[in-house]
C-alpha atoms as a PDB file:
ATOM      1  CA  UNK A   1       0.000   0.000   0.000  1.00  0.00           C
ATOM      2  CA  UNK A   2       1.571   3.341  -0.247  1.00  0.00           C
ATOM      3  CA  UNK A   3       0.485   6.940   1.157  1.00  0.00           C
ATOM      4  CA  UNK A   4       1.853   8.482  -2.071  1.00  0.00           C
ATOM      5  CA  UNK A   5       4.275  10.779  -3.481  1.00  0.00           C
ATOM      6  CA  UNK A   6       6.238  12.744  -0.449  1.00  0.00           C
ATOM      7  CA  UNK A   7       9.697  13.076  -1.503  1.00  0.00           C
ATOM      8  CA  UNK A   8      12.034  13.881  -4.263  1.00  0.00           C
ATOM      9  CA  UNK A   9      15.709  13.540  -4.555  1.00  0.00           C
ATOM     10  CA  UNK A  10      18.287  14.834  -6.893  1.00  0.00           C
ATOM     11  CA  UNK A  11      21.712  13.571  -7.932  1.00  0.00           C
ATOM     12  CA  UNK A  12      24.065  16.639  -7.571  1.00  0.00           C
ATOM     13  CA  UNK A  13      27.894  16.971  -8.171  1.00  0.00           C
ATOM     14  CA  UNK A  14      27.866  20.127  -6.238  1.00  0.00           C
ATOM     15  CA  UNK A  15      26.309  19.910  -2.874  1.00  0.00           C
ATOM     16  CA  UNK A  16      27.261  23.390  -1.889  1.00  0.00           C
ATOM     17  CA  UNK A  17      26.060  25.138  -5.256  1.00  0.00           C
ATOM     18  CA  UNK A  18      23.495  22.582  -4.897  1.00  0.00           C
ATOM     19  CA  UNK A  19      22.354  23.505  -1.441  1.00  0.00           C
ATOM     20  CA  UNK A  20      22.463  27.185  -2.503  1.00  0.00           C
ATOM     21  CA  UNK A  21      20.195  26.882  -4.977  1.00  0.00           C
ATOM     22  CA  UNK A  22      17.435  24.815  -3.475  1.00  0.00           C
ATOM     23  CA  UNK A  23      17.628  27.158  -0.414  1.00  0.00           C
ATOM     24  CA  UNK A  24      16.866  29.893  -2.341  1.00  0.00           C
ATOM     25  CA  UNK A  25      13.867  28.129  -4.156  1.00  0.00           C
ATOM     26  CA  UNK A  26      12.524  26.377  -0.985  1.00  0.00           C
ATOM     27  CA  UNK A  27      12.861  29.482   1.250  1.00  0.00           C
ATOM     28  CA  UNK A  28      13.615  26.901   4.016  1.00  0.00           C
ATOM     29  CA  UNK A  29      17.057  25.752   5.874  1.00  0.00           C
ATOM     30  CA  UNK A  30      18.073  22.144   5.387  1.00  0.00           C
ATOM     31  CA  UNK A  31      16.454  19.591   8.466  1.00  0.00           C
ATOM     32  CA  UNK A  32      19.541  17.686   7.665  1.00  0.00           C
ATOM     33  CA  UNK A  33      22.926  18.743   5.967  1.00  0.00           C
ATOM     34  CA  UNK A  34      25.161  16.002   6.059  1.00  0.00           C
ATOM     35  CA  UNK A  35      28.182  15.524   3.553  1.00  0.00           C
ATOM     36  CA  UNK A  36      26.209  12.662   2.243  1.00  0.00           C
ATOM     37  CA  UNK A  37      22.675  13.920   2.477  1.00  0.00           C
ATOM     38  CA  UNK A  38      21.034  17.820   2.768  1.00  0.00           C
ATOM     39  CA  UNK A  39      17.304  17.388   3.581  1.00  0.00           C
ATOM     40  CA  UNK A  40      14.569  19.909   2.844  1.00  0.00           C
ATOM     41  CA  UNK A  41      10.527  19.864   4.073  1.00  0.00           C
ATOM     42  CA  UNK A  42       8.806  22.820   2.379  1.00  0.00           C
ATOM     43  CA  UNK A  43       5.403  22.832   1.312  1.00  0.00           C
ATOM     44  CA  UNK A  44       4.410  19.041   2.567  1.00  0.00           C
ATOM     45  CA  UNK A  45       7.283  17.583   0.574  1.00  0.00           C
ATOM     46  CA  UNK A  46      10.718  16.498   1.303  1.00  0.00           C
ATOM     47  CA  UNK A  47      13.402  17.507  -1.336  1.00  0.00           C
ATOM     48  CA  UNK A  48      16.793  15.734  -0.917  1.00  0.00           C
ATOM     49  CA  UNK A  49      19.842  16.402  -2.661  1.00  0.00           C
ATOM     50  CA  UNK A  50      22.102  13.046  -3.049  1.00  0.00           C
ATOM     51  CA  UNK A  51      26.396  13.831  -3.796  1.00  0.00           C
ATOM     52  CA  UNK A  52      26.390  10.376  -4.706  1.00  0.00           C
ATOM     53  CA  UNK A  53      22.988  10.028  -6.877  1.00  0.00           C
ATOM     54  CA  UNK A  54      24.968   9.435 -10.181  1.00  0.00           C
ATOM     55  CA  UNK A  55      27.417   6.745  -8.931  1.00  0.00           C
ATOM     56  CA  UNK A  56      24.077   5.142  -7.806  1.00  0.00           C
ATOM     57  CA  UNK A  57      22.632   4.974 -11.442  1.00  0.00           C
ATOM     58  CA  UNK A  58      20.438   8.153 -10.798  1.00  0.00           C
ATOM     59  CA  UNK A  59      20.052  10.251 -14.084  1.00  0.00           C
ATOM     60  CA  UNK A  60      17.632  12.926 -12.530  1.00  0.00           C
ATOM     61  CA  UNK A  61      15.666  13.290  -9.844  1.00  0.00           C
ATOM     62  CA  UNK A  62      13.812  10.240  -8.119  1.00  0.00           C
ATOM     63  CA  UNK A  63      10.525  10.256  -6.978  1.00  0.00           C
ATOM     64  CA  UNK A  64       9.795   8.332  -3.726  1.00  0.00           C
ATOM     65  CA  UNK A  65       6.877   6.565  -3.196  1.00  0.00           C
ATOM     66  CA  UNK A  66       5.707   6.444   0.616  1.00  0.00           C
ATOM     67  CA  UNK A  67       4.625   2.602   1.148  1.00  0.00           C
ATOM     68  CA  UNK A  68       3.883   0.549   4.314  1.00  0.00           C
ATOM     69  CA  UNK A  69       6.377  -2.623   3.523  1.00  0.00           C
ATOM     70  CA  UNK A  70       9.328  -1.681   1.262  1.00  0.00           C
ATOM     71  CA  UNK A  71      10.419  -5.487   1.107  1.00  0.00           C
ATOM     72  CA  UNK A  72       7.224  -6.570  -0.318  1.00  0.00           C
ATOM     73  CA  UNK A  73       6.835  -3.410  -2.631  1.00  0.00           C
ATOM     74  CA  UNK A  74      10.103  -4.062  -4.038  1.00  0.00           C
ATOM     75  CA  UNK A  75       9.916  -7.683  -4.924  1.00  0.00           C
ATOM     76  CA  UNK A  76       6.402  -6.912  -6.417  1.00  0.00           C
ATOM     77  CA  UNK A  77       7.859  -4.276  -8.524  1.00  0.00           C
ATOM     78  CA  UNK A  78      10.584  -6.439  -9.589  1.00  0.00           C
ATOM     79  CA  UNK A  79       8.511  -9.570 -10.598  1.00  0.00           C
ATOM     80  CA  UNK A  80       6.693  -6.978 -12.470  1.00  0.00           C
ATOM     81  CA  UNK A  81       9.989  -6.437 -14.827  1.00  0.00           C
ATOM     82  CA  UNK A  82      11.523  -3.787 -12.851  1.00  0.00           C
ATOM     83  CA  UNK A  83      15.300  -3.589 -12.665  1.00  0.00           C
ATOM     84  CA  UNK A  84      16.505  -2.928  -8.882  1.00  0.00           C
ATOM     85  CA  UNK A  85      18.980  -0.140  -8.679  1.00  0.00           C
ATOM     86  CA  UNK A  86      19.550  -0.176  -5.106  1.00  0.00           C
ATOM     87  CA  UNK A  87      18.082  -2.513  -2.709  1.00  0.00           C
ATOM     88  CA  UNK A  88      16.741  -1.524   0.588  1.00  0.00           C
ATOM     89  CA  UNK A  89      19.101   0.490   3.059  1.00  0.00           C
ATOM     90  CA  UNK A  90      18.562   2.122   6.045  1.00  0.00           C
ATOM     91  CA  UNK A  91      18.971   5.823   5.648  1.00  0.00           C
ATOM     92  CA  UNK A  92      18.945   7.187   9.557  1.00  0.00           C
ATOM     93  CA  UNK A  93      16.501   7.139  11.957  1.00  0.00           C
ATOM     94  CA  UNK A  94      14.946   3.767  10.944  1.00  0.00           C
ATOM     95  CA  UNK A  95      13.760   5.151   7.425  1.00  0.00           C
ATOM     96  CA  UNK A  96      14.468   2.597   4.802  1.00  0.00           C
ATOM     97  CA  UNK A  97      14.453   3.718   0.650  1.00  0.00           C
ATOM     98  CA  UNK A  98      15.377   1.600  -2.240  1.00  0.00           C
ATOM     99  CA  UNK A  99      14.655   2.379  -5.818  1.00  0.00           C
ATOM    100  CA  UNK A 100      14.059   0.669  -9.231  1.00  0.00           C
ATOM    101  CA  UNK A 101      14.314   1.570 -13.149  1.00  0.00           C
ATOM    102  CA  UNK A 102      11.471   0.670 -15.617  1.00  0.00           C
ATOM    103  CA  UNK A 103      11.281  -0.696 -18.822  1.00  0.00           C
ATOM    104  CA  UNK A 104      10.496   2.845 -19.977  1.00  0.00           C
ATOM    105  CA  UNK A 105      14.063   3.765 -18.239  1.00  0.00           C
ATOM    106  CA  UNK A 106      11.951   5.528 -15.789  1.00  0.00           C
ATOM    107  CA  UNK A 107      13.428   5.422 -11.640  1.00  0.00           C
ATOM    108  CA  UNK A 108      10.922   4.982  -9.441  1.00  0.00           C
ATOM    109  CA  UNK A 109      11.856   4.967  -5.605  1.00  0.00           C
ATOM    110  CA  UNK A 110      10.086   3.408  -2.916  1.00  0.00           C
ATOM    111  CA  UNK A 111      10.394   4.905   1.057  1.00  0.00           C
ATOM    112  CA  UNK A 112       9.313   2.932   4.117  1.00  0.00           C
ATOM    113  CA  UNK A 113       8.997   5.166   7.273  1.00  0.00           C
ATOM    114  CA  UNK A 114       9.734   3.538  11.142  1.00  0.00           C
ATOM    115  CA  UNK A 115       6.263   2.679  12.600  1.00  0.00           C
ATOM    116  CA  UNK A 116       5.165   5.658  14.751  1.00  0.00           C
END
């Protein structure tokens, strides 16, 4: 089951230029600015800017769908021809993401909050 689209994230090369810019178009400071990670919530929606995107096979931004059992999601989407990109990883805080390409070359991410 999933609650949706809730977050975005973009490969970037530049995380300070990066950072910069998305600060100026969110109006917002980062919830989390790590050297692997910057984190934005503006407007309902979480906007994440990923250093290493590209050496993960991202070739623009992902969007992340926000589903109840990643594990399950993910094998479903994979029997259903999708090619796995990266499996499920934990990602701080108990929050778990993975994400897949389609046959259309499409990525398509899949987020599984901690149980509140």
């Amino acid at each position: 089951m999933t609650d949706g689209l809730k977050t975005i994230i973009y490969p970037v090369k530049d995380l300070g230029r990066a950072k910069a810019l998305f600060g100026a178009l969110l109006g917002v400071e980062p919830y989390a600015d790590e050297p692997y990670y910057v984190g934005y919530r503006a407007a309902g929606q979480d906007v994440g800017l990923d250093p290493n995107g590209h050496a993960k096979g991202m070739t623009g931004p992902v969007p992340y769908w926000h589903v109840s059992d990643i594990g399950s999601t993910l094998a479903a989407l994979v029997e259903a021809g999708a090619e796995p990109l990266q499996d499920v990883q934990e990602v701080g805080g108990g929050r778990r993401i993975a994400f897949v390409r389609d046959a259309d070359g499409n990525l398509i991410g899949l987020l599984q909050d901690p149980p509140a």
